[in-house]
N, C-alpha and C. Protein backbone atom coordinates (compact mmCIF):
# COMPACT_ATOMS: atom_id res chain seq x y z
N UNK A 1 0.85 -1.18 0.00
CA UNK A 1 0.00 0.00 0.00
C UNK A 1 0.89 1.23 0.00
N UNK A 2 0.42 2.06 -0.69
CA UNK A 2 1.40 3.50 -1.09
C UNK A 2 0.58 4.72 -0.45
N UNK A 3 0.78 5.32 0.56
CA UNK A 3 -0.20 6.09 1.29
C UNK A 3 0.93 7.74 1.13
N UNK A 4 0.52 8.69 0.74
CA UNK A 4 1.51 9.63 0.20
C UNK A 4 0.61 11.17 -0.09
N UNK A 5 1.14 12.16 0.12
CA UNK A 5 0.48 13.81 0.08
C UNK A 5 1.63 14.05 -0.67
N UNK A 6 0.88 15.20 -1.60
CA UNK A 6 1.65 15.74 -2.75
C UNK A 6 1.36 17.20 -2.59
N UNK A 7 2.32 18.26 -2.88
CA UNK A 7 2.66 19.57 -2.75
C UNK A 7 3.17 20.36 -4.42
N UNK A 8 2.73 21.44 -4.48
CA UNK A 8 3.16 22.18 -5.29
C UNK A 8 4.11 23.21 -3.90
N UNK A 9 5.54 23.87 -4.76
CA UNK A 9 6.72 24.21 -3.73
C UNK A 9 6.49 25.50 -4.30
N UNK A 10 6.48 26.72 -3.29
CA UNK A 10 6.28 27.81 -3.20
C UNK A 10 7.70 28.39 -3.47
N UNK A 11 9.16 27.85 -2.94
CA UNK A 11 10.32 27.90 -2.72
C UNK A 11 10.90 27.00 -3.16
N UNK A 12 12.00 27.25 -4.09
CA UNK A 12 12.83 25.81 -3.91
C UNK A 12 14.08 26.40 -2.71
N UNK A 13 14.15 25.11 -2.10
CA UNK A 13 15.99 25.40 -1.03
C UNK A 13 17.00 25.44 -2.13
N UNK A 14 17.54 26.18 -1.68
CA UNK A 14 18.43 27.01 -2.22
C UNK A 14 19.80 25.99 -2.76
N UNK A 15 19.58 24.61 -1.26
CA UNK A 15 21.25 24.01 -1.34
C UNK A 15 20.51 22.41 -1.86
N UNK A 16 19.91 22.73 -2.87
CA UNK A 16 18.74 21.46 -3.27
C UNK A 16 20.07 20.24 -3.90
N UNK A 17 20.89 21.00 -4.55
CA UNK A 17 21.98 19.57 -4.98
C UNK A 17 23.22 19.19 -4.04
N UNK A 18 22.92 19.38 -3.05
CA UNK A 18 24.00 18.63 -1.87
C UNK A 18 22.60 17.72 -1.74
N UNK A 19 21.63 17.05 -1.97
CA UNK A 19 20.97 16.07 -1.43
C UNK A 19 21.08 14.85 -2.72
N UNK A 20 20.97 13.96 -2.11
CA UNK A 20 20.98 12.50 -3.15
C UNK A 20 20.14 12.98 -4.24
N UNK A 21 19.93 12.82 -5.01
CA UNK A 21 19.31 12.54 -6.50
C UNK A 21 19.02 11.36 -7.58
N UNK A 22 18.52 10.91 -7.68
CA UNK A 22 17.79 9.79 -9.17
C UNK A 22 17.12 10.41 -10.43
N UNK A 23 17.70 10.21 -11.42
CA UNK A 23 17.54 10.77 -12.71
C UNK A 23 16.46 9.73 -13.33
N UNK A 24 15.15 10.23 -13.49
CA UNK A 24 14.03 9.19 -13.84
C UNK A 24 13.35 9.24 -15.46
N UNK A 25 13.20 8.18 -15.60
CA UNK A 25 12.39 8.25 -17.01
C UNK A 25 11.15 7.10 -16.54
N UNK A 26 10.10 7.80 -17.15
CA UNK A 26 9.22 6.90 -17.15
C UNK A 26 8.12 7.33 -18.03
N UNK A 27 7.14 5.94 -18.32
CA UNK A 27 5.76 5.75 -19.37
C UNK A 27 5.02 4.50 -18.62
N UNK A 28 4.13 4.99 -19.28
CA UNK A 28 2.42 4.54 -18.74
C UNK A 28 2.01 3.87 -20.04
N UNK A 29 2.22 1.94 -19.84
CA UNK A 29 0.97 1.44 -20.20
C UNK A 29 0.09 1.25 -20.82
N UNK A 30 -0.56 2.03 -19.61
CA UNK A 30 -1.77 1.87 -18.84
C UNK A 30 -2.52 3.35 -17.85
N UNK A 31 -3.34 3.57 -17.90
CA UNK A 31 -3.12 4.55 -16.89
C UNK A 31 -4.67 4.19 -16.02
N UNK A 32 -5.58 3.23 -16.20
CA UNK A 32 -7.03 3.09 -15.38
C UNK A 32 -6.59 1.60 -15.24
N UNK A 33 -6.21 0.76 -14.57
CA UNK A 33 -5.13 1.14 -13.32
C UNK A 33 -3.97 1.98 -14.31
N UNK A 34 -3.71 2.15 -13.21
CA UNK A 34 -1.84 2.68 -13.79
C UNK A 34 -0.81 1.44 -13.93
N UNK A 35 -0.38 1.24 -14.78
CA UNK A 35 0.65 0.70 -15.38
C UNK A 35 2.17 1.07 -15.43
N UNK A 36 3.08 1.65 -15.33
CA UNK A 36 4.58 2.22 -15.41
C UNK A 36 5.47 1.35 -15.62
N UNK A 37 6.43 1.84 -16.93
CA UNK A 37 7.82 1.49 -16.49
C UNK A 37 8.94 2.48 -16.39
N UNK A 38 9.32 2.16 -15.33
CA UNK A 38 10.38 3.53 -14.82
C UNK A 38 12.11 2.93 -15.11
N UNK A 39 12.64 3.76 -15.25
CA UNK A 39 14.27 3.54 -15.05
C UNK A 39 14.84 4.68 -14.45
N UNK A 40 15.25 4.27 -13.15
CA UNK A 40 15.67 5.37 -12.41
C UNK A 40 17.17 5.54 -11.49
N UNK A 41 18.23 6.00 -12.58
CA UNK A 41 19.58 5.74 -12.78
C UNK A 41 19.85 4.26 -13.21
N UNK A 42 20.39 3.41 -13.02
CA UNK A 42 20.73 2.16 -13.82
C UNK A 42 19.69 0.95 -13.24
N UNK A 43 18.57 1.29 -12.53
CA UNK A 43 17.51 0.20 -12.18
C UNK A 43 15.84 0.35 -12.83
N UNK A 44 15.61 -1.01 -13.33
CA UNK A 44 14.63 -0.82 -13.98
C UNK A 44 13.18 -1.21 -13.43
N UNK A 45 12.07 -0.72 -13.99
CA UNK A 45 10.75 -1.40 -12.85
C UNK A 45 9.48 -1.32 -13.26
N UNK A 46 9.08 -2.62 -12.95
CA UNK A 46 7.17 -2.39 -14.34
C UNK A 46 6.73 -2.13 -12.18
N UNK A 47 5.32 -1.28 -12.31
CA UNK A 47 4.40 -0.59 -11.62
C UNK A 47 3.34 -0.86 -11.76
N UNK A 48 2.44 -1.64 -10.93
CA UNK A 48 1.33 -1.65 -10.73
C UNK A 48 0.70 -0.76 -9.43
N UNK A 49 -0.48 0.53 -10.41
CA UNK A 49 -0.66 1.42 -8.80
C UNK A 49 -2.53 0.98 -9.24
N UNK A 50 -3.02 0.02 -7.50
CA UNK A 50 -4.70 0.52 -7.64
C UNK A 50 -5.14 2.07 -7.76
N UNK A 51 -6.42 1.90 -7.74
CA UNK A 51 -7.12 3.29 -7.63
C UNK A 51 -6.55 3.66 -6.43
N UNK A 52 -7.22 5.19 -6.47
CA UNK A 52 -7.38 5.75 -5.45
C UNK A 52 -6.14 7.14 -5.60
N UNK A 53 -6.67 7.94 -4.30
CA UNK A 53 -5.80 8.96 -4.75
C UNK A 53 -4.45 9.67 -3.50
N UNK A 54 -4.63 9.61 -2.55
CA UNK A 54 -3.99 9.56 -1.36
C UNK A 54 -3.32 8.21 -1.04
N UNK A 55 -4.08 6.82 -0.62
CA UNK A 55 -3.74 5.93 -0.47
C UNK A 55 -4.32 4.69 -1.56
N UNK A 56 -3.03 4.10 -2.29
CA UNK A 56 -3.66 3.06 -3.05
C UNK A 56 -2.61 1.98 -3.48
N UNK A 57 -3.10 0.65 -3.92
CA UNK A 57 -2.13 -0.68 -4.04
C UNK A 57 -1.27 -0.02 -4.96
N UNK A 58 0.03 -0.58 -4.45
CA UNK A 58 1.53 -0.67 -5.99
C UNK A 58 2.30 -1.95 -5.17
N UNK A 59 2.06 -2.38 -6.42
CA UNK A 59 3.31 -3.32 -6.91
C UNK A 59 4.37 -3.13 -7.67
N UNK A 60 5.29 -3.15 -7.14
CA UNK A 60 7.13 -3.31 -7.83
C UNK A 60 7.77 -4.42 -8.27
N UNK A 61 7.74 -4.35 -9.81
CA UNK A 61 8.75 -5.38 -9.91
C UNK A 61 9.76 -5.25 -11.13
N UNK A 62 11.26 -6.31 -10.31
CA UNK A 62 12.22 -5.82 -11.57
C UNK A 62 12.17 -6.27 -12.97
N UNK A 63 12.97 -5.29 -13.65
CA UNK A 63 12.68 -5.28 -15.03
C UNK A 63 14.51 -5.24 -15.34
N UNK A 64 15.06 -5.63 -16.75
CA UNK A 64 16.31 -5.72 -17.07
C UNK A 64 16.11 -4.23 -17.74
N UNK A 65 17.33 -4.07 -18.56
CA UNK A 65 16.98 -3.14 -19.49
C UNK A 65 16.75 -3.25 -20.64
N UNK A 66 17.16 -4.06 -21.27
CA UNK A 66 16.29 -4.37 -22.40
C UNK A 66 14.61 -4.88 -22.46
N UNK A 67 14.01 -5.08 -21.53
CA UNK A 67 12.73 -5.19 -21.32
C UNK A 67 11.95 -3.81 -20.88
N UNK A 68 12.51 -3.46 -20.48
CA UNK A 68 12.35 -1.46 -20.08
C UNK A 68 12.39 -1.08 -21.22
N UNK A 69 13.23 -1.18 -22.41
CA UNK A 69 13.42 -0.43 -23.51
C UNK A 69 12.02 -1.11 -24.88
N UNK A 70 12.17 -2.11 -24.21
CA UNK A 70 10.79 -2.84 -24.90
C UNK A 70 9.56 -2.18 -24.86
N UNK A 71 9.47 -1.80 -23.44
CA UNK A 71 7.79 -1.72 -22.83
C UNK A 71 8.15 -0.19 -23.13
N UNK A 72 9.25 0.62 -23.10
CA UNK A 72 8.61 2.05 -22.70
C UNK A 72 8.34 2.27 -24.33
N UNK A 73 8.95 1.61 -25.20
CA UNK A 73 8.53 2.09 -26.57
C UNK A 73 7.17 1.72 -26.99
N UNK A 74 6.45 1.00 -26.02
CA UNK A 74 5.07 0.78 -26.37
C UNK A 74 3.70 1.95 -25.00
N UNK A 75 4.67 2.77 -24.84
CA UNK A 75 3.95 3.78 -23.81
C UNK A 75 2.62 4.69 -24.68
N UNK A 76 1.68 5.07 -23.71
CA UNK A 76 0.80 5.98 -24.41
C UNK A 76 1.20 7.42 -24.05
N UNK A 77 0.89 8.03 -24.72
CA UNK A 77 1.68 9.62 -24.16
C UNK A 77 2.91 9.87 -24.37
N UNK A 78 3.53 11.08 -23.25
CA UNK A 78 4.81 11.26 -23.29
C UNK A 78 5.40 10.46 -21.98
N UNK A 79 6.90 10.53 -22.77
CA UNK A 79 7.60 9.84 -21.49
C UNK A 79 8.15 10.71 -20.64
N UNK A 80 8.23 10.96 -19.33
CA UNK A 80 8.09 11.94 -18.46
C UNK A 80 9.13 11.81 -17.94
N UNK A 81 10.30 12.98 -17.54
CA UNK A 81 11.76 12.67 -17.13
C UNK A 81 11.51 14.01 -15.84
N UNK A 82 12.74 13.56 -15.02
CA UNK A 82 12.69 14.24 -13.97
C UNK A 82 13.40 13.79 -13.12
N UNK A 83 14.29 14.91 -12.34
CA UNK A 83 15.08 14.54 -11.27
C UNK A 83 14.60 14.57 -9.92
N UNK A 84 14.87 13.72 -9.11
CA UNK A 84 14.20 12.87 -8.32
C UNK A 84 15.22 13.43 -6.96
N UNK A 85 14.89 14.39 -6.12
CA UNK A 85 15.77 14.96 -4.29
C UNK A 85 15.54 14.33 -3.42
N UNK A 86 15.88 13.50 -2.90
CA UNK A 86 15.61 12.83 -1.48
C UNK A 86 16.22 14.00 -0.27
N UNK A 87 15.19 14.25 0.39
CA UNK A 87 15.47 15.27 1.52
C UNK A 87 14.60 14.77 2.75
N UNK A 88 15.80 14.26 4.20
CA UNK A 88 15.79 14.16 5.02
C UNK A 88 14.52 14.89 6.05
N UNK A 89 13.84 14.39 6.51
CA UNK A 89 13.45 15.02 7.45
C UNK A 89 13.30 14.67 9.16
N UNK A 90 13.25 15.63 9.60
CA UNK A 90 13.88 15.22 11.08
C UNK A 90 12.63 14.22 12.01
N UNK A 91 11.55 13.67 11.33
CA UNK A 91 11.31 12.78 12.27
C UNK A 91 11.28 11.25 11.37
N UNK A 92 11.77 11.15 10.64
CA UNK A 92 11.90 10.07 9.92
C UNK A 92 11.44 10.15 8.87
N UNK A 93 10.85 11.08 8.35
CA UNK A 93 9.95 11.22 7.01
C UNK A 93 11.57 11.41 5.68
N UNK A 94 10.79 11.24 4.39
CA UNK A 94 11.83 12.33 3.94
C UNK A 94 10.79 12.59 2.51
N UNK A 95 11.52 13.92 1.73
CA UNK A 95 10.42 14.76 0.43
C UNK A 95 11.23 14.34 -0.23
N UNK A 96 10.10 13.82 -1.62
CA UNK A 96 10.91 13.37 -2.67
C UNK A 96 10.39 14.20 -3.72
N UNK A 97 11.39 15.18 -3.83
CA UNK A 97 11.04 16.33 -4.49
C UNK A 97 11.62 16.39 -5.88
N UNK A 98 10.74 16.36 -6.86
CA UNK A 98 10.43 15.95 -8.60
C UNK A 98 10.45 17.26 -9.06
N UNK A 99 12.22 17.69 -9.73
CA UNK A 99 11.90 18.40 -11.30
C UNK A 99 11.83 18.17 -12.29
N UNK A 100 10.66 18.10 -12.91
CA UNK A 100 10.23 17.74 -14.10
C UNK A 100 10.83 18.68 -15.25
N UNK A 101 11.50 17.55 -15.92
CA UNK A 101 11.50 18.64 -17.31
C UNK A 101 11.11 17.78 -18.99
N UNK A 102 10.56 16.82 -18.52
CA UNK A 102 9.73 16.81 -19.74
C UNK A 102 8.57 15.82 -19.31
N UNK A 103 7.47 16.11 -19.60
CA UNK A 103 6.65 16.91 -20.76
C UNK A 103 6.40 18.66 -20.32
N UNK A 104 6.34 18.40 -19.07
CA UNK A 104 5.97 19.57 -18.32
C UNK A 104 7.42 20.34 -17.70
N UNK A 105 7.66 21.48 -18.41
CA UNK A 105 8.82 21.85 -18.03
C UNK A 105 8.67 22.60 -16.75
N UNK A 106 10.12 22.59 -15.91
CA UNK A 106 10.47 22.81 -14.36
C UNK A 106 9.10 23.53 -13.63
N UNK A 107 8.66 22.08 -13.57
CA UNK A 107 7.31 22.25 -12.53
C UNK A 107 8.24 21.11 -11.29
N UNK A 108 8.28 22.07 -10.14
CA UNK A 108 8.60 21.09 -8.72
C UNK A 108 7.33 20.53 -7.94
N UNK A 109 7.59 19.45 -7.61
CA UNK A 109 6.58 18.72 -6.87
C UNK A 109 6.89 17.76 -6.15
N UNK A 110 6.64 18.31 -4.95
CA UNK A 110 6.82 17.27 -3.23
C UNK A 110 5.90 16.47 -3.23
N UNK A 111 6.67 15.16 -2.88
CA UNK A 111 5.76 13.40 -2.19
C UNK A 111 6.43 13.52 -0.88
N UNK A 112 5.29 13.03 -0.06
CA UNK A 112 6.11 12.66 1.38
C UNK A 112 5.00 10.96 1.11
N UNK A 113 5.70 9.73 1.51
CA UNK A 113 5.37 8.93 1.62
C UNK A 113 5.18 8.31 3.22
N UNK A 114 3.81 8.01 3.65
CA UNK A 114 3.39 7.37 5.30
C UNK A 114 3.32 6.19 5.23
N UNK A 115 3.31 6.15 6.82
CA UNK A 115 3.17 4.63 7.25
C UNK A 115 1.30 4.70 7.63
N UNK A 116 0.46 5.41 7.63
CA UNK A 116 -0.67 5.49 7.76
C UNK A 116 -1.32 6.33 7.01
N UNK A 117 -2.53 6.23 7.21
CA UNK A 117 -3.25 7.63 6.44
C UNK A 117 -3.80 8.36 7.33
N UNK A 118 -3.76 8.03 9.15
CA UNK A 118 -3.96 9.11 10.24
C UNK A 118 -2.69 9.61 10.00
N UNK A 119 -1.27 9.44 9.44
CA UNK A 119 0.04 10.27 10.25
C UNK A 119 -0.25 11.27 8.55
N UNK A 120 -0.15 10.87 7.57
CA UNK A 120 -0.63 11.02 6.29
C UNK A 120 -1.37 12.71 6.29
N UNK A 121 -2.83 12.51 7.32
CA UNK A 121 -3.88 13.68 7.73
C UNK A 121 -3.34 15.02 8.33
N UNK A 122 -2.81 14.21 9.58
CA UNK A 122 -2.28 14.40 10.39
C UNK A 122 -0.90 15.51 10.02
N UNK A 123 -0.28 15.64 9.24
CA UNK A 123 0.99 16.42 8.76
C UNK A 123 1.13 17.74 8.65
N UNK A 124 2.03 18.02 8.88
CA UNK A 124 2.03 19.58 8.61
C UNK A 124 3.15 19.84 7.55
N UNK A 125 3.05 19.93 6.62
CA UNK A 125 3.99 20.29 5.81
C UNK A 125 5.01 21.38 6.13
N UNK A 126 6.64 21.67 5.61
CA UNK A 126 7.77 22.61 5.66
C UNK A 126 7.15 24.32 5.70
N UNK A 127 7.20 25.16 5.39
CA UNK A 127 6.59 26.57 5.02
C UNK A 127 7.15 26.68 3.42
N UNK A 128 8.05 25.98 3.24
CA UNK A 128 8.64 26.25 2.17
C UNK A 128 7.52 25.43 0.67
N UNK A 129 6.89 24.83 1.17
CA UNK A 129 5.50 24.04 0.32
C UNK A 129 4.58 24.85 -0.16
N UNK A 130 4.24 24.60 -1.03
CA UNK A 130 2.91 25.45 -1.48
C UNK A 130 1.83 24.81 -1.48
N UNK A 131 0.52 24.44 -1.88
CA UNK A 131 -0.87 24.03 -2.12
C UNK A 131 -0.40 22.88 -2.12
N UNK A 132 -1.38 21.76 -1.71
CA UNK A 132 -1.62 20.70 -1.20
C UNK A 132 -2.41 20.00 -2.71
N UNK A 133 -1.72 19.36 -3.34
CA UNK A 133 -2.59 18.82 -4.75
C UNK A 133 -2.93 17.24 -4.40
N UNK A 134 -3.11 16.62 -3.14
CA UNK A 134 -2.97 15.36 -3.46
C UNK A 134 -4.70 14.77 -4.20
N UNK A 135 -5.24 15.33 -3.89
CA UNK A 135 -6.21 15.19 -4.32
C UNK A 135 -6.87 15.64 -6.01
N UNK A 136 -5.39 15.86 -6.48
CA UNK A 136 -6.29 16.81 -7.90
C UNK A 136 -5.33 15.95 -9.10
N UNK A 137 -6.46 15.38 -9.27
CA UNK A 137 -5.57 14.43 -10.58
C UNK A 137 -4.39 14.83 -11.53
N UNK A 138 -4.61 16.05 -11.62
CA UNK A 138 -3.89 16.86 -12.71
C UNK A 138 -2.48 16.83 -12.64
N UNK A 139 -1.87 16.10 -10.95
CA UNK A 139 -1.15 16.26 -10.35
C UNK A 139 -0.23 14.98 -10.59
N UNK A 140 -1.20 13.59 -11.23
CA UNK A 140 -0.78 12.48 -11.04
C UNK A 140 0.40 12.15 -12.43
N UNK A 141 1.47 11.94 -12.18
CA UNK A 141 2.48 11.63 -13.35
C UNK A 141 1.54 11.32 -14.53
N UNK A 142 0.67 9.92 -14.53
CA UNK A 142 0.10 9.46 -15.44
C UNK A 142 -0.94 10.10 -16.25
N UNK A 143 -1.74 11.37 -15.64
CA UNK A 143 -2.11 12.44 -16.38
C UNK A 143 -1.05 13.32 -16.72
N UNK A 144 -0.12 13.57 -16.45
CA UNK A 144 0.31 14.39 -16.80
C UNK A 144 1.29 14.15 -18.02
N UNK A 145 1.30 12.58 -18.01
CA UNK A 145 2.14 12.19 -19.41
C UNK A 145 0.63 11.96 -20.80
N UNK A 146 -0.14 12.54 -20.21
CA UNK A 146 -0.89 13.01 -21.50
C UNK A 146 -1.22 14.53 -21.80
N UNK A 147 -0.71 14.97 -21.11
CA UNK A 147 -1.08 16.33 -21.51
C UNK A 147 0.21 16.72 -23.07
């Protein structure tokens, strides 16, 4: 189960590349369920996500690269690239903060991923966050590799 709040960033931090990074490519499938195959630096991965929009089923599993290069050439849409910030946070959480630069150019967007959907509610986001999109489809990779 993938239980997760999504942010549009009012601010970016300033010292954003002293934090780890993953350089991502990915395509959809599928998108009613969602379908994905991602490659994100030298590891590959087909995605199964249920409905739903806050909290919903994914399955992970590995893929070589030549089977990645198979499936993403059979994607609908665009294939959606973006660098991927892992940033620490001080109670165990951490933001996995997405610049997109294709299809949708440098649009930033915060995931914090829970262990519940009370701690999930419950959150208070950085100040440095802007609007709260988890709820607005428009927001979801897999729409957004059709726009």
């Amino acid at each position: 189960m993938e239980i997760e709040r999504k942010w549009l960033i009012n601010t970016i931090p300033s010292d954003l590349e002293q934090y780890p990074h993953h350089i991502i490519e990915q395509g959809y499938l599928n998108t009613t369920p969602v379908v994905r195959v991602r490659r994100q630096d030298e590891l590959y991965i087909l995605t199964y996500k249920g409905g739903g929009m806050m909290a919903r089923e994914e399955y992970n599993l590995p893929l070589d690269a030549e089977s990645y290069q198979h499936l993403v050439a059979k994607a609908d849409g665009h294939i959606i690239s973006k660098v991927r910030y892992i940033i620490p946070l001080d109670d165990g959480l951490k933001i996995e903060l997405d610049h997109f630069s294709s299809p949708i150019k440098d649009l930033y967007l915060a995931e914090i991923e829970f262990e519940s959907v009370e701690q999930a509610e419950a959150y208070v986001p950085p100040a440095w966050f802007g609007r709260d999109v988890t709820y607005d489809p428009r927001y979801h990779n897999s729409v957004m590799s059709k726009m």
